[in-house]
N, C-alpha and C. Protein backbone atom coordinates (compact mmCIF):
# COMPACT_ATOMS: atom_id res chain seq x y z
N UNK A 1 0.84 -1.19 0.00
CA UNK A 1 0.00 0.00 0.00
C UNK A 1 0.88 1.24 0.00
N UNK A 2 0.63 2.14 -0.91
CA UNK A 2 0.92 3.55 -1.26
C UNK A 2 0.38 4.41 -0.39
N UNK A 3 0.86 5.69 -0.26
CA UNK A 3 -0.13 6.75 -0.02
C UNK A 3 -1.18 6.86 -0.47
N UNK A 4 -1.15 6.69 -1.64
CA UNK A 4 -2.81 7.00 -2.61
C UNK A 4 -3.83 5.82 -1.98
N UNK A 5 -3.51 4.73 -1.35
CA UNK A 5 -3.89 3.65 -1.24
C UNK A 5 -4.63 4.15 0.38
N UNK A 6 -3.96 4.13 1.01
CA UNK A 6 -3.58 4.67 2.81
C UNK A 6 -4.65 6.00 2.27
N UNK A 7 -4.77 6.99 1.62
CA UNK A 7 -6.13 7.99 1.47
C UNK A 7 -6.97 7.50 1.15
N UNK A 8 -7.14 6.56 0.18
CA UNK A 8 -8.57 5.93 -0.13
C UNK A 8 -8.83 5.03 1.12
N UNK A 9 -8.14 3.89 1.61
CA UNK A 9 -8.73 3.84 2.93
C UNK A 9 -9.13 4.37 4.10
N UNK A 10 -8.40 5.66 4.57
CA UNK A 10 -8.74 6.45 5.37
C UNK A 10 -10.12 7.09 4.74
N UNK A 11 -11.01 7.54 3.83
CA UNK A 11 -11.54 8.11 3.62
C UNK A 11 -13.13 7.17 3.52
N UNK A 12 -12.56 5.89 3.28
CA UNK A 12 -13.60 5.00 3.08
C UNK A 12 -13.68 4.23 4.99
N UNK A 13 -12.81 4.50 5.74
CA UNK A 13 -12.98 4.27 6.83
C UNK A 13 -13.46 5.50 7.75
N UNK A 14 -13.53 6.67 6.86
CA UNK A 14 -14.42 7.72 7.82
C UNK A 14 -15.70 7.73 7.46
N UNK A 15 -16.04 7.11 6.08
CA UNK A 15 -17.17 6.81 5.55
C UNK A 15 -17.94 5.85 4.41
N UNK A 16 -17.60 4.71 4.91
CA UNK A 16 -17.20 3.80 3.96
C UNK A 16 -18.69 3.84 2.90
N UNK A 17 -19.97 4.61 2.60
CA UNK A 17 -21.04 4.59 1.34
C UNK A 17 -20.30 6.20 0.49
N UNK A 18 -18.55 6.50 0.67
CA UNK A 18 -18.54 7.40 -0.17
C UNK A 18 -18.19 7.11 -1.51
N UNK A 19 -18.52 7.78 -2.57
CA UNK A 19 -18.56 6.65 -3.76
C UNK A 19 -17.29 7.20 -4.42
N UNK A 20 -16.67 5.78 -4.85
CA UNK A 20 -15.19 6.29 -5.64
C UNK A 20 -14.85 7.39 -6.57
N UNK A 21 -15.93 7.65 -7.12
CA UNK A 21 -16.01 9.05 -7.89
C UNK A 21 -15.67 10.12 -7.10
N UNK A 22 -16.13 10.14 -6.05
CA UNK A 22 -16.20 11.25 -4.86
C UNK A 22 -14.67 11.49 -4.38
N UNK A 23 -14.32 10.10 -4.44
CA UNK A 23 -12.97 9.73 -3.45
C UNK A 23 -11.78 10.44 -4.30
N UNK A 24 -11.77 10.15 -5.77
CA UNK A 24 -11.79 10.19 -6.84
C UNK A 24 -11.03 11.75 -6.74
N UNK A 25 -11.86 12.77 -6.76
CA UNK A 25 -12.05 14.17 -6.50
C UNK A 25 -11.60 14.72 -5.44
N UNK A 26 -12.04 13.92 -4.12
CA UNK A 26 -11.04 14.81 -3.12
C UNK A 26 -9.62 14.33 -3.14
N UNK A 27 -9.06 13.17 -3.39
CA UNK A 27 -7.40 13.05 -3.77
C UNK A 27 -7.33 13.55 -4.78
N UNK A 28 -7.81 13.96 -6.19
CA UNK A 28 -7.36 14.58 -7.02
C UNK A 28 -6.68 13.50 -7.67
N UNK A 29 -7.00 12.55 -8.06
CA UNK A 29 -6.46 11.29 -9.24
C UNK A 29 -7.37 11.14 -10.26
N UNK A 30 -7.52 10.60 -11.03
CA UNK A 30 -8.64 10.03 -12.51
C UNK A 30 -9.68 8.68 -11.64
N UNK A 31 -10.52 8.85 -12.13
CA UNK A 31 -11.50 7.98 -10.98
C UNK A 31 -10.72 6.41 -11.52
N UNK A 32 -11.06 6.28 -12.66
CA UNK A 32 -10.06 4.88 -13.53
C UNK A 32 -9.36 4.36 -12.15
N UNK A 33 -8.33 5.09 -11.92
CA UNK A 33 -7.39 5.25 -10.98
C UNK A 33 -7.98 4.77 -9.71
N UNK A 34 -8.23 5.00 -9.60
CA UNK A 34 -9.50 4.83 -7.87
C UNK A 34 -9.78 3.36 -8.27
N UNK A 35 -11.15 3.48 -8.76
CA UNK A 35 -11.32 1.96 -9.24
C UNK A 35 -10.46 0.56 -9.35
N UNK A 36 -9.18 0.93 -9.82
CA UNK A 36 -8.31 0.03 -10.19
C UNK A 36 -7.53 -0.72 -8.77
N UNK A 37 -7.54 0.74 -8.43
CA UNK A 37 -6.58 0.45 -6.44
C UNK A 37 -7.91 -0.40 -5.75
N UNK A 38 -8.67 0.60 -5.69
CA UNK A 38 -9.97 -0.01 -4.73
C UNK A 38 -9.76 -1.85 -5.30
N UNK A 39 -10.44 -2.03 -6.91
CA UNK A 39 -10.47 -3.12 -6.82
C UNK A 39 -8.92 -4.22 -6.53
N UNK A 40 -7.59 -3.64 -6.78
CA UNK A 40 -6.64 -4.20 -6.37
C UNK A 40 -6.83 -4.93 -4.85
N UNK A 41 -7.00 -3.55 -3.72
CA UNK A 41 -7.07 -3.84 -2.39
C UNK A 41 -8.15 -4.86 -2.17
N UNK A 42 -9.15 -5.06 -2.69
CA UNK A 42 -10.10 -5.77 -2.19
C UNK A 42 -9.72 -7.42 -2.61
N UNK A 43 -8.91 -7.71 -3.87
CA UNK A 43 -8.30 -8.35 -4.22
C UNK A 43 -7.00 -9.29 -3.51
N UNK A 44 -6.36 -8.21 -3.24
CA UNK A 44 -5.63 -8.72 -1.99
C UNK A 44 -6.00 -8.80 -0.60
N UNK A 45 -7.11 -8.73 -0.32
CA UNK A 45 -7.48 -8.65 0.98
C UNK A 45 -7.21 -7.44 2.22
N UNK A 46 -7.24 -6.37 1.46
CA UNK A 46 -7.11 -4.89 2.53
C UNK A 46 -8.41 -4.82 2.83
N UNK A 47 -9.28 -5.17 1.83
CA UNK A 47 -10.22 -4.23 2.28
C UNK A 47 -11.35 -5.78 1.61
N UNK A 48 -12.14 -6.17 2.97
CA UNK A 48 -12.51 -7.45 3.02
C UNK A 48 -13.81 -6.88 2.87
N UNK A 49 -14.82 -5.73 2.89
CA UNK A 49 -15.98 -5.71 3.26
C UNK A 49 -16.29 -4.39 3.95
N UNK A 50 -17.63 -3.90 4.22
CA UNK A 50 -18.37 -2.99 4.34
C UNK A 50 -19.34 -3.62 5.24
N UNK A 51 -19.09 -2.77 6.85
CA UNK A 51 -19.97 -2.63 7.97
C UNK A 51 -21.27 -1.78 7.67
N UNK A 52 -22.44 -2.21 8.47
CA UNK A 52 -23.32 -0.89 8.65
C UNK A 52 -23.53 -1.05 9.92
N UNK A 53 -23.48 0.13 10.98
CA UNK A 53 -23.92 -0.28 12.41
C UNK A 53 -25.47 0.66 12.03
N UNK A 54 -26.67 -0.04 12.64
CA UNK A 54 -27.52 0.69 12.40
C UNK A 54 -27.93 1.21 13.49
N UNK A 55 -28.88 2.92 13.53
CA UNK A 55 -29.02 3.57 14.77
C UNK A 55 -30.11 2.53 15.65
N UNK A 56 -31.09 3.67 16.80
CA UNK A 56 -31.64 3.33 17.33
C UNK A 56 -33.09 3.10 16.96
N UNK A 57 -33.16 3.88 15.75
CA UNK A 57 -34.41 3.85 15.00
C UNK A 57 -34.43 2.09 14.54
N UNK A 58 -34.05 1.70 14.14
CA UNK A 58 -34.07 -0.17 14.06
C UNK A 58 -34.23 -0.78 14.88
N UNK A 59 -35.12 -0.76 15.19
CA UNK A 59 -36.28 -2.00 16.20
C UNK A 59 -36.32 -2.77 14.94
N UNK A 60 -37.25 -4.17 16.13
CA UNK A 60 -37.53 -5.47 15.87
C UNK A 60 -38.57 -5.29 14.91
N UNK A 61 -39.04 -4.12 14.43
CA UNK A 61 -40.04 -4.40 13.11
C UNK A 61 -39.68 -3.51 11.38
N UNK A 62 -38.56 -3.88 12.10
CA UNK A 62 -37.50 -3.00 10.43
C UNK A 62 -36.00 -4.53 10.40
N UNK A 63 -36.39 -5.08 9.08
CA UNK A 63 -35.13 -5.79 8.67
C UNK A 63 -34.54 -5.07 8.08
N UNK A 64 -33.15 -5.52 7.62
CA UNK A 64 -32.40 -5.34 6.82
C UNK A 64 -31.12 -6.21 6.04
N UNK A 65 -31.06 -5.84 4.94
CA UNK A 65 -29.97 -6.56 4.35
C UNK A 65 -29.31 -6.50 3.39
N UNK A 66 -28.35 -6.84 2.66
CA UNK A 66 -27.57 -6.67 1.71
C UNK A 66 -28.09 -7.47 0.43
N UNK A 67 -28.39 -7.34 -0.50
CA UNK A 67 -28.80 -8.18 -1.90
C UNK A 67 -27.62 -8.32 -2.78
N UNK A 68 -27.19 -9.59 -3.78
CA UNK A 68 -26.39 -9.41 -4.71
C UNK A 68 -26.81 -9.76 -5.54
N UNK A 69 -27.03 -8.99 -6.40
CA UNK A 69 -27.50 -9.16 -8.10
C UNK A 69 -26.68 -10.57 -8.88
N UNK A 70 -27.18 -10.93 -9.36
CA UNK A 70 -26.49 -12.51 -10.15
C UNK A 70 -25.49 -11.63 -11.15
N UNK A 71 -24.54 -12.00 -10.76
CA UNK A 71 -23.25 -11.36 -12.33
C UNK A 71 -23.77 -11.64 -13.59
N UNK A 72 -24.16 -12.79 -14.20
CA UNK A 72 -24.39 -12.62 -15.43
C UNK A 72 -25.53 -11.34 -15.97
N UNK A 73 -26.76 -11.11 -14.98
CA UNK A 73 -27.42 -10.09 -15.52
C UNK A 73 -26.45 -8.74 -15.64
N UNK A 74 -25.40 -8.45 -14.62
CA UNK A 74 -24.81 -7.22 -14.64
C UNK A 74 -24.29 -7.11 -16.40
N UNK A 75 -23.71 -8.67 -16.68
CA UNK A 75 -22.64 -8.81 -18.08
C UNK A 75 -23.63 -8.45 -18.51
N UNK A 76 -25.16 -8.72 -19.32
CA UNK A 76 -25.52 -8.72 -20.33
C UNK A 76 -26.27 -7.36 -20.03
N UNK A 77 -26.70 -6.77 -18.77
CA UNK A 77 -27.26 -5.67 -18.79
C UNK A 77 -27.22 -4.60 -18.32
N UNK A 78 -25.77 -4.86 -17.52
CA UNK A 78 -25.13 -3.79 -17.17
C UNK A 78 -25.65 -3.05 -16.01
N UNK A 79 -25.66 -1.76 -15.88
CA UNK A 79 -26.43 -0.57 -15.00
C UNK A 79 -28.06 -1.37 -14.62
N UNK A 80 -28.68 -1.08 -15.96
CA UNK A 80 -29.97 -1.31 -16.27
C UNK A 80 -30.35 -2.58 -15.11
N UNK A 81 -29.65 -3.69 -14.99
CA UNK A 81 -30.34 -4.53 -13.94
C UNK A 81 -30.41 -4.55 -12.68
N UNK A 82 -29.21 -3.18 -12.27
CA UNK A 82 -29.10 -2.72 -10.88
C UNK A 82 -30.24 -1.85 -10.79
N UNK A 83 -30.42 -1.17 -11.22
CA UNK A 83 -31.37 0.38 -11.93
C UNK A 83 -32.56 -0.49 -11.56
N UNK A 84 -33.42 -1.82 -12.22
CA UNK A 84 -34.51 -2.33 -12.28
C UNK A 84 -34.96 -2.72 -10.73
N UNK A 85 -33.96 -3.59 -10.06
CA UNK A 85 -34.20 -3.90 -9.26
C UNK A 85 -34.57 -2.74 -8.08
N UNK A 86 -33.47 -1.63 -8.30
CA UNK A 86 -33.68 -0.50 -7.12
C UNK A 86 -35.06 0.13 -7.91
N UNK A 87 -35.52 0.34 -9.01
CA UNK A 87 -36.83 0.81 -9.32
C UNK A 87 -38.03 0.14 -8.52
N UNK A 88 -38.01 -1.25 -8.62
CA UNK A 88 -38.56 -2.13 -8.33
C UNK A 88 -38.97 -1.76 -6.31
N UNK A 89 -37.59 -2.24 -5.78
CA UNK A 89 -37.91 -1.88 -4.85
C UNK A 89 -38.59 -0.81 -3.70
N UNK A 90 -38.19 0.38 -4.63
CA UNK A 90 -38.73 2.09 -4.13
C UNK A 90 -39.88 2.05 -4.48
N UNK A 91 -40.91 1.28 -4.87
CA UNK A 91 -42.28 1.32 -5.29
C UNK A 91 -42.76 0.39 -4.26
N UNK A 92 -42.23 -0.46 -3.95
CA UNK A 92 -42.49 -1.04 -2.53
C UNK A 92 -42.88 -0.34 -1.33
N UNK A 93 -44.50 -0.39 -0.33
CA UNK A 93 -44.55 0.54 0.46
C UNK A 93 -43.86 -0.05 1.70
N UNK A 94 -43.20 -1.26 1.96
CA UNK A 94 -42.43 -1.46 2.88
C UNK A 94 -41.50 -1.19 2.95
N UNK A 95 -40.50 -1.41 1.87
CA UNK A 95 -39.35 -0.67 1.82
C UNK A 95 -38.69 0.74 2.16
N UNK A 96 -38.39 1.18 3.50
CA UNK A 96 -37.94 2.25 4.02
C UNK A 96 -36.53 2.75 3.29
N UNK A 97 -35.94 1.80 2.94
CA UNK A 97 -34.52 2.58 2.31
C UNK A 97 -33.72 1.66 1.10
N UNK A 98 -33.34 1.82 0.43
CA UNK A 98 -32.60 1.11 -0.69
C UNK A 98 -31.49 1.63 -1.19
N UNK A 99 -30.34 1.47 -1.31
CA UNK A 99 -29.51 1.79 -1.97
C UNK A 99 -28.11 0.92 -2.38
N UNK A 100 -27.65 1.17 -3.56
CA UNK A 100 -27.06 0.79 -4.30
C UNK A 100 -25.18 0.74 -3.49
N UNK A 101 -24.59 -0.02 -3.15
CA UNK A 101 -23.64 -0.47 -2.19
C UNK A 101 -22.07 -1.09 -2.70
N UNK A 102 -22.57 -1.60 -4.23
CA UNK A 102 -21.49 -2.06 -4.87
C UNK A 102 -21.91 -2.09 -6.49
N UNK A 103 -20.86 -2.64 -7.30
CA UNK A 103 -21.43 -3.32 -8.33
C UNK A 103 -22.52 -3.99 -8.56
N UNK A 104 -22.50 -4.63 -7.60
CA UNK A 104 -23.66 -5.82 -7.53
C UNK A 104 -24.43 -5.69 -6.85
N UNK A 105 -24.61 -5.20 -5.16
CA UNK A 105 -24.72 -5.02 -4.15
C UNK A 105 -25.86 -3.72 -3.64
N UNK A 106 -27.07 -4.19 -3.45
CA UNK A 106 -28.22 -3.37 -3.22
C UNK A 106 -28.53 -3.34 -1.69
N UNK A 107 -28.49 -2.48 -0.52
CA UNK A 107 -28.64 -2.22 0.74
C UNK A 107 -29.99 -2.01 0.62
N UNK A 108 -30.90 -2.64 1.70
CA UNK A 108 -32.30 -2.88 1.56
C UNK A 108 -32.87 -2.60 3.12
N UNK A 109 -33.63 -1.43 3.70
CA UNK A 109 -34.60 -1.44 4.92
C UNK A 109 -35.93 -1.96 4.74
N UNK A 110 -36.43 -2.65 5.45
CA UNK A 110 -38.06 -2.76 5.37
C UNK A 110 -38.76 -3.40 6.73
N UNK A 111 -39.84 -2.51 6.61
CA UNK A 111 -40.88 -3.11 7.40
C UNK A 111 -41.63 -4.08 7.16
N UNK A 112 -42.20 -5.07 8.30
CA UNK A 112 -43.09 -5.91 8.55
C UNK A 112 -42.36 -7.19 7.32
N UNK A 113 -43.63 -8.56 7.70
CA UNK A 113 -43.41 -9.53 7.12
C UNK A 113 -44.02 -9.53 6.25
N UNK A 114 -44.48 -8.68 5.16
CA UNK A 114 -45.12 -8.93 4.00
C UNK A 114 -43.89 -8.73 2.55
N UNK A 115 -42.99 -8.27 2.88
CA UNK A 115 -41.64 -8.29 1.67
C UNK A 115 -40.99 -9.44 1.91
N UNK A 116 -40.63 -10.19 1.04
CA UNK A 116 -39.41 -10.72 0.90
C UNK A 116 -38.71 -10.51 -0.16
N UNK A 117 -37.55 -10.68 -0.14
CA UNK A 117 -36.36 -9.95 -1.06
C UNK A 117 -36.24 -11.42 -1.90
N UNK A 118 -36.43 -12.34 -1.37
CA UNK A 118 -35.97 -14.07 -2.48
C UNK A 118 -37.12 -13.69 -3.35
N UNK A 119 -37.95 -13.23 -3.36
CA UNK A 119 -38.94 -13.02 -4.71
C UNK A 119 -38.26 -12.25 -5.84
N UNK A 120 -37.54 -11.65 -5.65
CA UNK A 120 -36.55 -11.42 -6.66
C UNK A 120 -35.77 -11.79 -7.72
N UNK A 121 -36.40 -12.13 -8.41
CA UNK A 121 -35.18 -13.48 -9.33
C UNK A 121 -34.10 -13.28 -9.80
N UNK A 122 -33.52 -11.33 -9.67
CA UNK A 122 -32.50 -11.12 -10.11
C UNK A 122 -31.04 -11.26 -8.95
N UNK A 123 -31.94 -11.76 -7.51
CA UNK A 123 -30.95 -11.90 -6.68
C UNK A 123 -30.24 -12.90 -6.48
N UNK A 124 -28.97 -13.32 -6.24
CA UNK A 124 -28.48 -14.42 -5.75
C UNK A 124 -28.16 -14.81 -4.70
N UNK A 125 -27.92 -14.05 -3.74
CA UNK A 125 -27.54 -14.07 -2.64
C UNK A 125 -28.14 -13.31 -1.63
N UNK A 126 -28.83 -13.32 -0.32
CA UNK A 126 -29.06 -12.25 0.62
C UNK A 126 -28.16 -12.58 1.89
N UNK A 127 -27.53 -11.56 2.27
CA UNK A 127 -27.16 -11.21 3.66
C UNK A 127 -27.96 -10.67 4.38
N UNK A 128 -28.51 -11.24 5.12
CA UNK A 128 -29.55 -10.61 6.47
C UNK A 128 -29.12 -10.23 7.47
N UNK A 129 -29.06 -8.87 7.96
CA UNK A 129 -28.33 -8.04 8.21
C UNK A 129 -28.94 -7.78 10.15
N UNK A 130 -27.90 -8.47 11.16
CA UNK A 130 -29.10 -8.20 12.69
C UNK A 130 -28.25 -6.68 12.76
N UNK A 131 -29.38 -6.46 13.67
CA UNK A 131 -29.31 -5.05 14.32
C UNK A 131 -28.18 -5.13 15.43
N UNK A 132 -27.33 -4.33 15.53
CA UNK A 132 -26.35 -4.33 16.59
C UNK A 132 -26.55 -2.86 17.55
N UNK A 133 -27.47 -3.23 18.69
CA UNK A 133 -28.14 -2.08 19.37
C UNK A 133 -26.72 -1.17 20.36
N UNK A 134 -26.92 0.17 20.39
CA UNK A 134 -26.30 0.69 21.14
C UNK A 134 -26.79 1.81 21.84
N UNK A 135 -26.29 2.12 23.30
CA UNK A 135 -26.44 2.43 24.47
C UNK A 135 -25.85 3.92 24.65
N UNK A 136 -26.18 4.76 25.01
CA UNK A 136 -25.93 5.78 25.61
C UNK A 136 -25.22 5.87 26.77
């Protein structure tokens, strides 16, 4: 690890949903550039993964979790099948929050037991995400 390397982690460890474009801009490199390190480090194992601690607002009637889009839809459709699915979901009246987390990787809030995310056929994977409560 470089300096350039040691800023993009520091910056993704003060806020790890800042998006490489962003990161990109405040070091002042070509995003290309960003991308390439980011995916290097993750490659070699610097950078294994992305925490969320969630607040106090997450009670026992709000899940959450991580979704991964099946790679082959990304190959053949690129943006568009990340795009569908987060369309998809924001029309959902359970769904409190959604957002887009990786390449692949869709961050999902929702209320009650009437959603499930396996109805999805573009997903492959869910991480179900517990609440890790904290104290004052």
């Amino acid at each position: 690890m470089d300096e350039i390397d040691t800023k993009i982690v520091n910056i993704l460890k003060e806020d790890a949903s800042t998006p490489l474009s962003k990161i990109a801009d405040m070091i002042g490199i070509p995003k290309p550039t960003v991308y390439l390190r980011f995916n290097k480090m993750k490659e070699e194992g610097v950078i294994l993964g992305f925490n969320i601690v969630l607040g106090r607002e997450f009670n026992g009637q709000r899940k959450a979790a991580i979704l991964h889009i099946k790679d082959y839809l990304l190959s053949d459709m690129g943006p568009r099948a990340m795009k569908k699915v987060g369309e998809r979901l924001s029309k959902r009246s359970e769904v409190v929050f959604a957002a887009k987390v990786s390449r692949n990787s869709i961050f999902v809030i929702w209320e009650g037991d009437s959603f499930d995310p396996r109805t999805y056929e573009e997903v492959i994977e869910i991480e179900l995400l517990q609440p890790e409560v904290y104290k004052d």
